[in-house]
N, C-alpha and C. Protein backbone atom coordinates (compact mmCIF):
# COMPACT_ATOMS: atom_id res chain seq x y z
N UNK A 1 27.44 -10.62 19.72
CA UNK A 1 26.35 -10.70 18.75
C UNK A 1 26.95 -10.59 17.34
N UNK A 2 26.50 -11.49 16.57
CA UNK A 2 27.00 -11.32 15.47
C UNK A 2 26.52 -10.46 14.63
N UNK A 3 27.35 -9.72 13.34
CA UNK A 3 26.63 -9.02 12.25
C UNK A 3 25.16 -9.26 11.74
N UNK A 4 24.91 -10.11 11.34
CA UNK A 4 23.96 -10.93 10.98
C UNK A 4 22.23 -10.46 12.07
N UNK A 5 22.56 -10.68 13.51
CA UNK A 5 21.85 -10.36 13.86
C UNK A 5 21.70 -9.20 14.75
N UNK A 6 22.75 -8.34 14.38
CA UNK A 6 22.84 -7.22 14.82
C UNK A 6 22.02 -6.45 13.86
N UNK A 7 22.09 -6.72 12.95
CA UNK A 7 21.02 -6.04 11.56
C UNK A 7 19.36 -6.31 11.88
N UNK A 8 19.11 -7.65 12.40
CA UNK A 8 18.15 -8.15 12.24
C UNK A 8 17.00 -7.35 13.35
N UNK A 9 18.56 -6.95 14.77
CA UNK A 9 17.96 -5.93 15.36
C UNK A 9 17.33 -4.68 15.32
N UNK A 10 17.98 -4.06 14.47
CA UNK A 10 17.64 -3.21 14.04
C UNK A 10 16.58 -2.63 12.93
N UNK A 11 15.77 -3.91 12.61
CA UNK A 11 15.10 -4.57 11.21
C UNK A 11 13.93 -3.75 11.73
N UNK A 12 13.04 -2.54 11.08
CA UNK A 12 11.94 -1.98 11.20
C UNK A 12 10.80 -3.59 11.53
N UNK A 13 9.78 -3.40 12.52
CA UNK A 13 8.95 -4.59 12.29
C UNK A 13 7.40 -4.28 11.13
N UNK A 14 7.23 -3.11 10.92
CA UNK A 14 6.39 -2.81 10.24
C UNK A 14 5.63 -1.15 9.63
N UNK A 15 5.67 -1.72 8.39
CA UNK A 15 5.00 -0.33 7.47
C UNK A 15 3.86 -0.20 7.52
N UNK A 16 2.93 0.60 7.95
CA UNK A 16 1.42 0.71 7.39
C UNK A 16 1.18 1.48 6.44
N UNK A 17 0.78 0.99 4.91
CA UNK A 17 0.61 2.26 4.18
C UNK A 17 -0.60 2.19 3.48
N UNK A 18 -0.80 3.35 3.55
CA UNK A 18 -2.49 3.75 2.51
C UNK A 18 -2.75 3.92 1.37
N UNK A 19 -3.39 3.25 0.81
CA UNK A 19 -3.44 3.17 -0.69
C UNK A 19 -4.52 4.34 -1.31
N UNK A 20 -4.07 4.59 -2.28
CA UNK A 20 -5.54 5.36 -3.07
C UNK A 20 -6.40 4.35 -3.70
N UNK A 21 -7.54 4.81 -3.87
CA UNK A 21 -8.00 5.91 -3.69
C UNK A 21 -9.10 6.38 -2.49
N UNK A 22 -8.42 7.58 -1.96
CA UNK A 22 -9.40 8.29 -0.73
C UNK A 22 -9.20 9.63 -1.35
N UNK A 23 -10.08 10.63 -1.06
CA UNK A 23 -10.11 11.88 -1.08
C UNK A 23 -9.09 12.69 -0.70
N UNK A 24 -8.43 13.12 -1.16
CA UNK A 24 -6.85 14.25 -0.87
C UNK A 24 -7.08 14.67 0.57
N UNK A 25 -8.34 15.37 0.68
CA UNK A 25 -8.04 15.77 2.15
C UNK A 25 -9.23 15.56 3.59
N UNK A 26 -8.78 14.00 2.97
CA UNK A 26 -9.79 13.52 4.25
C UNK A 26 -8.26 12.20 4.37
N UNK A 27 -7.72 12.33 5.01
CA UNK A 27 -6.53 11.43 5.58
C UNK A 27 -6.90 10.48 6.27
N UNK A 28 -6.85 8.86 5.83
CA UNK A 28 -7.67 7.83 6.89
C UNK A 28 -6.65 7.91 8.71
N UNK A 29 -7.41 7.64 9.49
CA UNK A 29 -7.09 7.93 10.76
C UNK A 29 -6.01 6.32 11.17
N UNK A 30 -6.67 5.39 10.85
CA UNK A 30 -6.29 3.79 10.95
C UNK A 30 -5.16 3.87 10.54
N UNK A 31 -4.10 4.30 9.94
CA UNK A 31 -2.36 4.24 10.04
C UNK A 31 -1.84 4.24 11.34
N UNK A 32 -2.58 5.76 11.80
CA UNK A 32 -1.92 6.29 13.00
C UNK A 32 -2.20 5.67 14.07
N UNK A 33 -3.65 5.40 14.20
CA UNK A 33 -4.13 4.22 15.21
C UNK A 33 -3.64 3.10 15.04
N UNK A 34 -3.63 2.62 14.45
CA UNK A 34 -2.78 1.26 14.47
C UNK A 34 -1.08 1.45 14.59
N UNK A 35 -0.72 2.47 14.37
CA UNK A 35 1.01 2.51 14.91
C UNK A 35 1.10 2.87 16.51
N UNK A 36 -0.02 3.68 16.87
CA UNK A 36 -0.10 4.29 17.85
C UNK A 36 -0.13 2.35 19.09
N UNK A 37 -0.89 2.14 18.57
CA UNK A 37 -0.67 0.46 19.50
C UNK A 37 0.31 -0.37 19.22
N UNK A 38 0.51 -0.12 18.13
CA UNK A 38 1.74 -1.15 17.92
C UNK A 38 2.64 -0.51 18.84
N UNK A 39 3.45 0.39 18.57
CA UNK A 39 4.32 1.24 19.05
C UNK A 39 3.82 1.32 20.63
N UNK A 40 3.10 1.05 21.29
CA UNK A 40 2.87 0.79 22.64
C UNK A 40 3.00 -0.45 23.24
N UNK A 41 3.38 -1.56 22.32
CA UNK A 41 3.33 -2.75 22.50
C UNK A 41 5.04 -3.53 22.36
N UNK A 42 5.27 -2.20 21.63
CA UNK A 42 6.84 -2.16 21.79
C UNK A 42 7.50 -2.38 19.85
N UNK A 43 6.83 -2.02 19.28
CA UNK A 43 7.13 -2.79 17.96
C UNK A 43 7.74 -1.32 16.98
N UNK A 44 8.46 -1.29 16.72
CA UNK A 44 8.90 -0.26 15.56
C UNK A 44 8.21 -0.37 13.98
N UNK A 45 7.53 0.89 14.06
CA UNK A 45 6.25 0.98 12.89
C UNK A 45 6.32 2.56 12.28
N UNK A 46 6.24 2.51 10.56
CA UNK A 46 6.09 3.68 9.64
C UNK A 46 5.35 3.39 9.00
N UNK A 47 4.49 4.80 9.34
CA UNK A 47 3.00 5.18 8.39
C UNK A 47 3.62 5.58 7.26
N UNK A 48 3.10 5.08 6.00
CA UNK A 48 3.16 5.98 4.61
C UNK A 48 1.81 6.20 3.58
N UNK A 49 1.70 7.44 3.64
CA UNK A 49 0.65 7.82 2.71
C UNK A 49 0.84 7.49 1.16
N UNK A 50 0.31 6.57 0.86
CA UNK A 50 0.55 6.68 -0.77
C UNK A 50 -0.66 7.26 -1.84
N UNK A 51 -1.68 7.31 -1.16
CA UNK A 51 -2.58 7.82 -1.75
C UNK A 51 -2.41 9.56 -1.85
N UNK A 52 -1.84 9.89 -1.23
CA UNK A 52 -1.14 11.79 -1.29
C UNK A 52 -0.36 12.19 -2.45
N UNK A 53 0.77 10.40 -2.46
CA UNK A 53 1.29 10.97 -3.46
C UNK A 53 0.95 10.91 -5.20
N UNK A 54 -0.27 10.47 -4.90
CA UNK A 54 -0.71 10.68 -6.52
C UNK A 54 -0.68 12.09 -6.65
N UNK A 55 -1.61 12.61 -5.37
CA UNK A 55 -2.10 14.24 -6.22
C UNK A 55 -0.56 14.75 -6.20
N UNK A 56 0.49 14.75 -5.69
CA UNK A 56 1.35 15.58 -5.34
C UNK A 56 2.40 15.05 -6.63
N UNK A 57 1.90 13.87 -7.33
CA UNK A 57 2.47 13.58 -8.83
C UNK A 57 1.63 14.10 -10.17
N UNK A 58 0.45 13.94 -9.65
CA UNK A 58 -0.39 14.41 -10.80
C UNK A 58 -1.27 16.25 -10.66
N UNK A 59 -1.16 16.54 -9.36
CA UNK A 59 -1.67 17.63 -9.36
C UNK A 59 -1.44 19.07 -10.36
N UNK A 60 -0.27 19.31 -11.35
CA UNK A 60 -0.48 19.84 -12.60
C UNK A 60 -0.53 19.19 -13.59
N UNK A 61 -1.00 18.32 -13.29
CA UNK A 61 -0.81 17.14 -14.83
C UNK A 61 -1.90 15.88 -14.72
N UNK A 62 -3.01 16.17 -15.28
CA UNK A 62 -4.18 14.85 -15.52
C UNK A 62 -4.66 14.58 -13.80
N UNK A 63 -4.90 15.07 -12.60
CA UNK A 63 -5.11 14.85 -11.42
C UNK A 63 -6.39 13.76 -11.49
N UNK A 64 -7.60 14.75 -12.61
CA UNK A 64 -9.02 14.12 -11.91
C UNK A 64 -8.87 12.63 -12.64
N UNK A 65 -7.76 12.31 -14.09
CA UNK A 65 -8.00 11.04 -14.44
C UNK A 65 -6.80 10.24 -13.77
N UNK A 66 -5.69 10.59 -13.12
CA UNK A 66 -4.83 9.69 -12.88
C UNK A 66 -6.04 9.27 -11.58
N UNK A 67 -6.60 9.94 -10.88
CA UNK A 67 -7.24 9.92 -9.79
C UNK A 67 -8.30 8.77 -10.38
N UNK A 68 -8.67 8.65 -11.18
CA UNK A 68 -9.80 7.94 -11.52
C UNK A 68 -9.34 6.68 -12.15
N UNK A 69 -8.04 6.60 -12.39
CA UNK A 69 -7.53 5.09 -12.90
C UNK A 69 -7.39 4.13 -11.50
N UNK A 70 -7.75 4.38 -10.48
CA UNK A 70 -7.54 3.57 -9.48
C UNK A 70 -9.36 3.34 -9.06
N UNK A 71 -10.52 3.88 -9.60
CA UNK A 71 -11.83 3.27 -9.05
C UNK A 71 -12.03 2.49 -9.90
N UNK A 72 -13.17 1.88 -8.47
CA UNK A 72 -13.30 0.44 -9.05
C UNK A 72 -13.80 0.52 -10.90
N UNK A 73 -14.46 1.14 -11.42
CA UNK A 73 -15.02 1.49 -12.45
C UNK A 73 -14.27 2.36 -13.49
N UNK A 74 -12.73 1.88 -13.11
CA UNK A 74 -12.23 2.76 -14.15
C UNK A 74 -11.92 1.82 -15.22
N UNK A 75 -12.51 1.09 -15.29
CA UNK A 75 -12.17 0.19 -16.37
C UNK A 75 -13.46 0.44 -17.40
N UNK A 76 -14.24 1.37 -17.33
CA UNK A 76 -15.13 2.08 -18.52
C UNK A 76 -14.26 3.45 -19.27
N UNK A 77 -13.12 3.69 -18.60
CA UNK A 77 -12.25 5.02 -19.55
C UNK A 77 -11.15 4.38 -20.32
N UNK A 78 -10.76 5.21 -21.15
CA UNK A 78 -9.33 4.93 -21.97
C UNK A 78 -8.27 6.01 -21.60
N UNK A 79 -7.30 5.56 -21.00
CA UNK A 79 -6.32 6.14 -20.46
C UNK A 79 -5.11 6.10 -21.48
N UNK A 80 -4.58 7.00 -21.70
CA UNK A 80 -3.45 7.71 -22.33
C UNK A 80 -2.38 6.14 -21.83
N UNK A 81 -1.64 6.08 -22.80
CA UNK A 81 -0.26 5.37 -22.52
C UNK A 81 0.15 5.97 -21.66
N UNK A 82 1.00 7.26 -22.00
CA UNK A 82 1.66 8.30 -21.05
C UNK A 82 1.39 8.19 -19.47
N UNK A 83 -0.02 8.28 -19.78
CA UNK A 83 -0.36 8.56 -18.15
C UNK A 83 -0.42 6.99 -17.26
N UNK A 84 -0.51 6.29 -17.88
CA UNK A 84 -0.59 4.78 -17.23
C UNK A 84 0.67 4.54 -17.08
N UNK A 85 1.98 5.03 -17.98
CA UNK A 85 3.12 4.76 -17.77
C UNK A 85 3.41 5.63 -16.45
N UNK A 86 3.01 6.80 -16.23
CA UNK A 86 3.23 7.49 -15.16
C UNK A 86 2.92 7.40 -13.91
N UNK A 87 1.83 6.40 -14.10
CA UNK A 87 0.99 6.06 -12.61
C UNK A 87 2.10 4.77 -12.32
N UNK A 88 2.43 3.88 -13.39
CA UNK A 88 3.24 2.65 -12.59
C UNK A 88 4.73 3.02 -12.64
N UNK A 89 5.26 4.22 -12.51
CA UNK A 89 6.32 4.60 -12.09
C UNK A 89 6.06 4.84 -11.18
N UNK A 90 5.32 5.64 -10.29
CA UNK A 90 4.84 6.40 -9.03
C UNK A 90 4.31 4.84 -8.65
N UNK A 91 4.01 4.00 -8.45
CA UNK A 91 3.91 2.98 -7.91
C UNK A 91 5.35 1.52 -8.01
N UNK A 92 5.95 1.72 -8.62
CA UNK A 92 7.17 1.11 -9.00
C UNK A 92 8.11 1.98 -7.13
N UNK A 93 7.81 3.20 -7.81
CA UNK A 93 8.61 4.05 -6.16
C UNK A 93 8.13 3.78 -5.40
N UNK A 94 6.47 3.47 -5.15
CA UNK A 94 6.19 2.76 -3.70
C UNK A 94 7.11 1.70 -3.26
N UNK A 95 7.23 0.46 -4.24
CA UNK A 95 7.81 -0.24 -4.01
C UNK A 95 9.34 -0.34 -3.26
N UNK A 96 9.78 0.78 -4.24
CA UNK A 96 11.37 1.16 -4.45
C UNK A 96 11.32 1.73 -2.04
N UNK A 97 9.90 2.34 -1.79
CA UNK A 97 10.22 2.74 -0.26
C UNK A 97 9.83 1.91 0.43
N UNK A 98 9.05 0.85 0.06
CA UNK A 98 8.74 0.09 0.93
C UNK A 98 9.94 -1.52 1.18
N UNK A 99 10.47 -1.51 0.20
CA UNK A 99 11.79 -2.15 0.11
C UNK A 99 12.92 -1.49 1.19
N UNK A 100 12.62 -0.45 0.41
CA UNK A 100 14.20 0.32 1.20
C UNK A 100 14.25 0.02 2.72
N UNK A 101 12.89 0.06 3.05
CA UNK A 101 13.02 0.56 4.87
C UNK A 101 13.19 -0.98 5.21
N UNK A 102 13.02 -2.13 4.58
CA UNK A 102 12.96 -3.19 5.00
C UNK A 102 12.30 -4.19 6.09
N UNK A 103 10.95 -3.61 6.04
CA UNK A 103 10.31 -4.29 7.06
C UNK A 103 10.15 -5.80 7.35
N UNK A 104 9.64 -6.19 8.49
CA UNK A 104 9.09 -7.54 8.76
C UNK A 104 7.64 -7.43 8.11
N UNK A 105 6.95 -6.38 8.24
CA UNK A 105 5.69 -6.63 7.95
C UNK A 105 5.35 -5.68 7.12
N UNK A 106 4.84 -5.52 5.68
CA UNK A 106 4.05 -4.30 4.90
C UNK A 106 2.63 -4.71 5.02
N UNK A 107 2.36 -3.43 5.72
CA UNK A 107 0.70 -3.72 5.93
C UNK A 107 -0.11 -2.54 4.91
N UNK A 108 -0.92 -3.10 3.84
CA UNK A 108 -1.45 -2.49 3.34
C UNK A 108 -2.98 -1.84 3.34
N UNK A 109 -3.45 -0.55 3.45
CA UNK A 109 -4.68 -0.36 3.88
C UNK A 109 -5.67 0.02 2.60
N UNK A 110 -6.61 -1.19 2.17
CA UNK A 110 -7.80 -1.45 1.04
C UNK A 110 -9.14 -0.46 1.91
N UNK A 111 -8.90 0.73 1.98
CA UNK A 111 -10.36 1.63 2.42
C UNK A 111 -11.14 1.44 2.14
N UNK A 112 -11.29 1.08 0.58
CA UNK A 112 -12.34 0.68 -0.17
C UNK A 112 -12.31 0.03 -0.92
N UNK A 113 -13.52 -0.22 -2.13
CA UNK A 113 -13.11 -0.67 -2.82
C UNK A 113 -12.81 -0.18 -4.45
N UNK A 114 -12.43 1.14 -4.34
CA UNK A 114 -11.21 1.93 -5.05
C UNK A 114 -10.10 1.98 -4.97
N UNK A 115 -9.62 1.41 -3.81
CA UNK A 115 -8.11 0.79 -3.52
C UNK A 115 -7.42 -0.07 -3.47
N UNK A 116 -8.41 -1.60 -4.49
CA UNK A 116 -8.20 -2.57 -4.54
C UNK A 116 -7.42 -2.37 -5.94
N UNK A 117 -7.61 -1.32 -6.46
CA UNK A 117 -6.23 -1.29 -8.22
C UNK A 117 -5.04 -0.89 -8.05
N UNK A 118 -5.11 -0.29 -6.91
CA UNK A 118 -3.64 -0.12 -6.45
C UNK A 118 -2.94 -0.63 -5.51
N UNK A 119 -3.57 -1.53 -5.28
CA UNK A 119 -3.36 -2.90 -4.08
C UNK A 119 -2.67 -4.00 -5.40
N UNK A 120 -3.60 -4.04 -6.25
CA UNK A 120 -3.59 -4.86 -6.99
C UNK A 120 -2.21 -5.03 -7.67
N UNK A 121 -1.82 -3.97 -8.27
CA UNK A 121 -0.55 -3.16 -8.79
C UNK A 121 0.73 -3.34 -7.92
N UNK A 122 0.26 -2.68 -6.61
CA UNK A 122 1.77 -2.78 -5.87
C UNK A 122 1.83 -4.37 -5.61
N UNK A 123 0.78 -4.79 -4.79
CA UNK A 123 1.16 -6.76 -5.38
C UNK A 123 1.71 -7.15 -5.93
N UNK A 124 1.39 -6.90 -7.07
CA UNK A 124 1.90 -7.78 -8.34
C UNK A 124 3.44 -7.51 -8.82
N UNK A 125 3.84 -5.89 -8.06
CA UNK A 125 5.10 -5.54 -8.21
C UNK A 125 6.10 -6.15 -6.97
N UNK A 126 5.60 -5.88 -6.16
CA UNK A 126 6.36 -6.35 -4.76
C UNK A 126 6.48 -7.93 -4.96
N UNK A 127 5.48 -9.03 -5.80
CA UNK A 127 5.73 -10.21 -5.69
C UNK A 127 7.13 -10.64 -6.58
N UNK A 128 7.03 -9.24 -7.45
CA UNK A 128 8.30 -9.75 -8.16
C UNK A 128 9.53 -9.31 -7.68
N UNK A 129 9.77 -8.31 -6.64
CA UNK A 129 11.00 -8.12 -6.44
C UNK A 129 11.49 -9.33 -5.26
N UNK A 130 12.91 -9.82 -4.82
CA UNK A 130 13.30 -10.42 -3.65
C UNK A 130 13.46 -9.87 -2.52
N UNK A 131 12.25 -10.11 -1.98
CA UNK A 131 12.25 -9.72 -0.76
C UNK A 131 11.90 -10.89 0.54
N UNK A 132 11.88 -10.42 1.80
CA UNK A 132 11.39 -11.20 3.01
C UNK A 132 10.52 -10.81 3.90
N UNK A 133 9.74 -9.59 3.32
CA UNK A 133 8.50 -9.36 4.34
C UNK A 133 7.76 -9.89 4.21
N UNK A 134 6.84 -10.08 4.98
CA UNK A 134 5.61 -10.38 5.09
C UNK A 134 4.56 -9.57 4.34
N UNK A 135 3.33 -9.97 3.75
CA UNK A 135 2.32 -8.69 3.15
C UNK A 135 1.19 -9.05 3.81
N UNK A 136 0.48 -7.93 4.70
CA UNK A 136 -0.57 -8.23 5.19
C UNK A 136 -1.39 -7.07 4.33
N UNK A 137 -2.47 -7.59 4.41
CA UNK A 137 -3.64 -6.44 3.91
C UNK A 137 -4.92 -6.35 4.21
N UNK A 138 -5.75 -5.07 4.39
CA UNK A 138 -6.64 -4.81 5.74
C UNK A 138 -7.69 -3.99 5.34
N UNK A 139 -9.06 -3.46 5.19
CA UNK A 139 -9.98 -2.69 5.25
C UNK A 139 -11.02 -3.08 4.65
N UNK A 140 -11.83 -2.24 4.58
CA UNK A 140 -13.32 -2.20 4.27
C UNK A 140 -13.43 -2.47 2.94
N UNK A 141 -12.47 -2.87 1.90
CA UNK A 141 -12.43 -2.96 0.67
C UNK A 141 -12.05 -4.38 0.34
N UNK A 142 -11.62 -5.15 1.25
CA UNK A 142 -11.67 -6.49 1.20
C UNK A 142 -13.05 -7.14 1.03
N UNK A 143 -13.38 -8.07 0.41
CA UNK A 143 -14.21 -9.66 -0.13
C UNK A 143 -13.26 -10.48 -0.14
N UNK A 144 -14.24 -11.32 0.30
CA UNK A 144 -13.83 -12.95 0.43
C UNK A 144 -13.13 -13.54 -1.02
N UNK A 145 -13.83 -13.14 -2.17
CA UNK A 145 -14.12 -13.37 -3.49
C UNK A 145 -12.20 -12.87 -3.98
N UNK A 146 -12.13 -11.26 -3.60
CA UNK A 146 -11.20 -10.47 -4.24
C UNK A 146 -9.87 -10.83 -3.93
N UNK A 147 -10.13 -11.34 -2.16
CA UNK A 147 -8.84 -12.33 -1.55
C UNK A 147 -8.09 -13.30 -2.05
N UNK A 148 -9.65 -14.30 -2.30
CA UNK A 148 -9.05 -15.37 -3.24
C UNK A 148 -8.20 -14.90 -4.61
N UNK A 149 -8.40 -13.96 -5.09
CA UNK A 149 -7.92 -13.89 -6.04
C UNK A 149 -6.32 -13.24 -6.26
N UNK A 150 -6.00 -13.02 -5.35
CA UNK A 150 -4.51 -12.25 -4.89
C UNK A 150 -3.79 -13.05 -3.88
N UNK A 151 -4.18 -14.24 -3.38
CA UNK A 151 -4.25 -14.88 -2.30
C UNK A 151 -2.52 -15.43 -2.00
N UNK A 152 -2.42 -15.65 -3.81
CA UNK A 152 -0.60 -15.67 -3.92
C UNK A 152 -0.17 -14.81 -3.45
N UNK A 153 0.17 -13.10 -3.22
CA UNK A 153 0.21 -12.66 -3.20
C UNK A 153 0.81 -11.77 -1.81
N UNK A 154 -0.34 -12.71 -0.82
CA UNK A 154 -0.36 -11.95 0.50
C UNK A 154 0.06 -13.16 1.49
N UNK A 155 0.23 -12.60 2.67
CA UNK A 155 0.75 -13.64 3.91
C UNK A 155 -0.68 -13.70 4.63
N UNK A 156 -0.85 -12.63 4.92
CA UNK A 156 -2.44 -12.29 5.98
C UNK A 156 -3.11 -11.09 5.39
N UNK A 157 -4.04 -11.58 5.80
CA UNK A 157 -5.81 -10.41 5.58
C UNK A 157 -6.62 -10.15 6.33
N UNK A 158 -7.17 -8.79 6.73
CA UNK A 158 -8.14 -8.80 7.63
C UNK A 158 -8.96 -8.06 6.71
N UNK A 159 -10.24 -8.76 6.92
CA UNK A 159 -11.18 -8.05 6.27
C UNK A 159 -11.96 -7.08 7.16
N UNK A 160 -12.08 -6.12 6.92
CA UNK A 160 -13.04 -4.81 7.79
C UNK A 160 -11.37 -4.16 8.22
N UNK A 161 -11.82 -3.31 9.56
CA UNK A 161 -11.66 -2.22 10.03
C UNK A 161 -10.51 -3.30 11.33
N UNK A 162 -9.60 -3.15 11.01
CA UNK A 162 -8.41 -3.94 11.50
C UNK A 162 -8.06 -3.16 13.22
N UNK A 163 -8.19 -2.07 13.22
CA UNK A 163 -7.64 -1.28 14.38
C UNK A 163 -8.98 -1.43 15.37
């Protein structure tokens, strides 16, 4: 076997990760369920919470507004430079882990539709780095309408409750 696809063996087939915004401590269940089958089906799969790590970036520092730059309606506040610079660093590092592990597939989970700004964000970042995964994206926060509009963006979509 050559190098080449000795790597390829070893190539994670997929990330599931959760976007904010959800409530700190109500943890969506659909990561785990959906790894829980994959991973029965034979496929190598990592859950990552990204919606945790806001509070665990912002929790002494601006929590309830970094928290609120990701609903749908946060586009009625004025957010600090500072803190907008701080939220797309902490999303720049999503990137920076979801790269690293190198999947076949980043599957992203839209709960709602408060998690379409940070869908929106890591998109637009992940389209710019070189990569070869695939981007799928999945939940109750999908429209037909919002698809089209990211549509560059992604490989596959399920709209609703994917698991």
């Amino acid at each position: 076997m050559d190098v080449e696809r000795a790597l390829a063996s070893k190539r994670l087939d997929c990330i599931i990760a959760s976007l904010p915004f959800m409530e700190y401590y109500l943890p969506p269940a659909a990561p785990a369920v959906l790894k829980g089958h994959l991973e029965s089906k034979g496929f190598t799969v990592k859950t990552i919470d990204f919606n945790i790590t806001v509070k665990e970036t912002f929790e002494n520092d601006n929590l309830p507004l970094a928290s609120a730059f990701f609903h749908e309606n946060h586009g009625l506040l004025n957010f600090e430079k500072s803190l907008v610079d701080k939220i797309h660093k902490l999303i720049d590092s999503w990137v920076d882990k979801l790269l690293e592990l190198n999947p076949r597939f980043i599957g992203l989970g839209v709960f709602s539709v408060d998690s379409k700004k940070a869908c929106e964000i890591l998109l637009e970042k992940l389209q710019a780095k070189n990569h070869n995964s695939k981007v799928l994206i999945g939940g109750m926060g999908l429209t037909d309408e919002w698809v089209d509009s990211i549509r560059n963006k992604i490989d596959y979509y399920i709209i609703g409750e994917g698991e």
